[in-house]
Protein backbone atom coordinates (compact mmCIF):
# COMPACT_ATOMS: atom_id res chain seq x y z
CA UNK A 1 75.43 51.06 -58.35
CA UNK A 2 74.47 53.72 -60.40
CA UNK A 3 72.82 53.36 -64.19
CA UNK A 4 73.70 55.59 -67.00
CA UNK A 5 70.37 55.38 -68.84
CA UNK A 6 68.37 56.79 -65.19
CA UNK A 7 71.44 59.16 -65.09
CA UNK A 8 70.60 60.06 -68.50
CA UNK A 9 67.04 60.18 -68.26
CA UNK A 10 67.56 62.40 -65.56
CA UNK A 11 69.68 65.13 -67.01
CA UNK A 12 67.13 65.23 -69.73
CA UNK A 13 64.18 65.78 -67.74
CA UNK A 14 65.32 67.00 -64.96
CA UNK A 15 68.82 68.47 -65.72
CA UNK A 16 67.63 72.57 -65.05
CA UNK A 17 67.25 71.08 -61.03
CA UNK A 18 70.25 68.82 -61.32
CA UNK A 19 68.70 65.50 -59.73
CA UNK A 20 71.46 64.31 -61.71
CA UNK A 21 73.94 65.51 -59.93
CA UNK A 22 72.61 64.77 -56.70
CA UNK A 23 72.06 60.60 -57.91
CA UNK A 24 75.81 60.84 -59.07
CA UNK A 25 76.90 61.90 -56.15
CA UNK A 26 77.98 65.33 -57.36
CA UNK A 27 76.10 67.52 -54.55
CA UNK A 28 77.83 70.37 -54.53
CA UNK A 29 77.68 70.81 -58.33
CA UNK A 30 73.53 69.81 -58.08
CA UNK A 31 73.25 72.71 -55.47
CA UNK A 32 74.95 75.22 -58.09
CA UNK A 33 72.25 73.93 -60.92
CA UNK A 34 69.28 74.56 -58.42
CA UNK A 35 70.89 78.08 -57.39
CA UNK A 36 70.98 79.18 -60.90
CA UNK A 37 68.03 76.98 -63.05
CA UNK A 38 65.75 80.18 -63.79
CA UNK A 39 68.58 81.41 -66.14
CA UNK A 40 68.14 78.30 -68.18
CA UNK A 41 71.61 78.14 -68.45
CA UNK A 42 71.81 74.57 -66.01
CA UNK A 43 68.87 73.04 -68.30
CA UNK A 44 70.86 73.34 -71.25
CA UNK A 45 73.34 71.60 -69.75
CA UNK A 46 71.72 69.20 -68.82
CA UNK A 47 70.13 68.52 -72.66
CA UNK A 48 74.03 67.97 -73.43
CA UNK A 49 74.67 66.34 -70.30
CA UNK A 50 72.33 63.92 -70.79
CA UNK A 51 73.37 63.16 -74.40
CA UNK A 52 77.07 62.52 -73.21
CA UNK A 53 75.86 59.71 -70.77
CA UNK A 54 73.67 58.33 -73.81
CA UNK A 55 76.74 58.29 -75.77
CA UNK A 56 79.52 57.09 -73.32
CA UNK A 57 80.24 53.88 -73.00
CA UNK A 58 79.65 51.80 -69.88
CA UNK A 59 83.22 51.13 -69.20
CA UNK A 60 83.51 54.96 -68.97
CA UNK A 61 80.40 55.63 -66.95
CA UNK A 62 81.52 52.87 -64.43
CA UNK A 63 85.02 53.68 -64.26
CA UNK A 64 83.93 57.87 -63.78
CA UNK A 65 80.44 57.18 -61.29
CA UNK A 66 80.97 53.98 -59.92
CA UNK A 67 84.45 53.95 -59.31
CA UNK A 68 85.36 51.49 -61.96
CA UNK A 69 83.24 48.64 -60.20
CA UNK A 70 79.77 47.04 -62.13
CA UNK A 71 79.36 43.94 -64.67
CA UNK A 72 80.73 45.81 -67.58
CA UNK A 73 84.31 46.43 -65.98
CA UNK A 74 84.96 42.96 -64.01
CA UNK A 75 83.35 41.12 -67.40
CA UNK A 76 86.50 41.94 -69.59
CA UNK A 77 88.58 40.35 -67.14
CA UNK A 78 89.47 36.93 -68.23
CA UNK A 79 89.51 34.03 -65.45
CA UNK A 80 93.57 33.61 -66.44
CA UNK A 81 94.16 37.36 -65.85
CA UNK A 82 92.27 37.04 -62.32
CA UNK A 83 93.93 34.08 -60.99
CA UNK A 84 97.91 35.57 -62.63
CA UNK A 85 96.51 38.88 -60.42
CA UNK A 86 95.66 37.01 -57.39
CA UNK A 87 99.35 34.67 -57.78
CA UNK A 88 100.97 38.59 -57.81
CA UNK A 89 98.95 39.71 -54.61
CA UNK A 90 99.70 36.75 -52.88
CA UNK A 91 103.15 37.02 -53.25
CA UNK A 92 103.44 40.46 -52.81
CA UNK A 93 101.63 40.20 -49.05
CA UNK A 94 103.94 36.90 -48.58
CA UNK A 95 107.23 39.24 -49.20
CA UNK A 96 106.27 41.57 -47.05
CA UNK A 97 105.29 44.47 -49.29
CA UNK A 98 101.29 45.00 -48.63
CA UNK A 99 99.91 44.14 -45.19
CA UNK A 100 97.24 41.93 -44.48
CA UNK A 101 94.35 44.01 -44.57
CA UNK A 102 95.54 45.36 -47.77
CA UNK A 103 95.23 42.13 -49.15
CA UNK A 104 92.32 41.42 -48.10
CA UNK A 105 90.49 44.43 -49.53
CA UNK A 106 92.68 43.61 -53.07
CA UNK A 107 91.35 40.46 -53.26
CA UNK A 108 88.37 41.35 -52.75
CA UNK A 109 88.31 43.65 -55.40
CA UNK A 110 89.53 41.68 -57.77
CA UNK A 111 86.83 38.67 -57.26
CA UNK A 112 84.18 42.02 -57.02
CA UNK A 113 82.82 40.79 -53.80
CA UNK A 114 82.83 43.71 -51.81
């Protein structure tokens, strides 16, 4: 799972070679900041880049990096809005409208054991 404050920390320091971008997972766009960091241009980015993840909150960051998974997103889900969730599932793969597998991989989702 990735952190905002070492994604952070990263853009700052490191932001003209875009080792942020790579540790997101954005390769293609950490390629484009080492192809062009002598203009100075991609380390200015970074500065900003690196004050957005500072100032987003860790909902966001989890729902945009880490594909809405991590503590801070299955926290604010209440035990009574799991269990109403998993009641729906159930009876959705009961009548027929999600397969098995599909099930499976909701539920697991939803009790964040993946």
């Amino acid at each position: 799972m990735k952190s905002k404050s070492t994604a952070g920390i990263l853009a700052l320091f490191f932001g003209g070679l875009g080792i942020h971008k790579f540790y997101l997972g954005e390769g293609g766009k950490g390629i484009l900041y080492l192809l062009f960091f002598w203009t100075y241009i991609p380390a200015i980015i970074g500065i900003v880049e690196a004050v957005v993840f500072f100032t987003m909150s860790d909902a966001d960051f989890n729902a945009k990096y880490n594909h809405g998974t991590g503590i801070y997103v299955t926290s604010a889900v209440s035990a009574k809005d799991t269990t109403s969730a998993l009641l729906d599932l159930k009876q959705l793969y009961e009548s027929g409208v999600i397969t098995a597998e599909e099930f499976e991989e909701k539920r697991k989702n939803l009790l964040g054991t993946l």
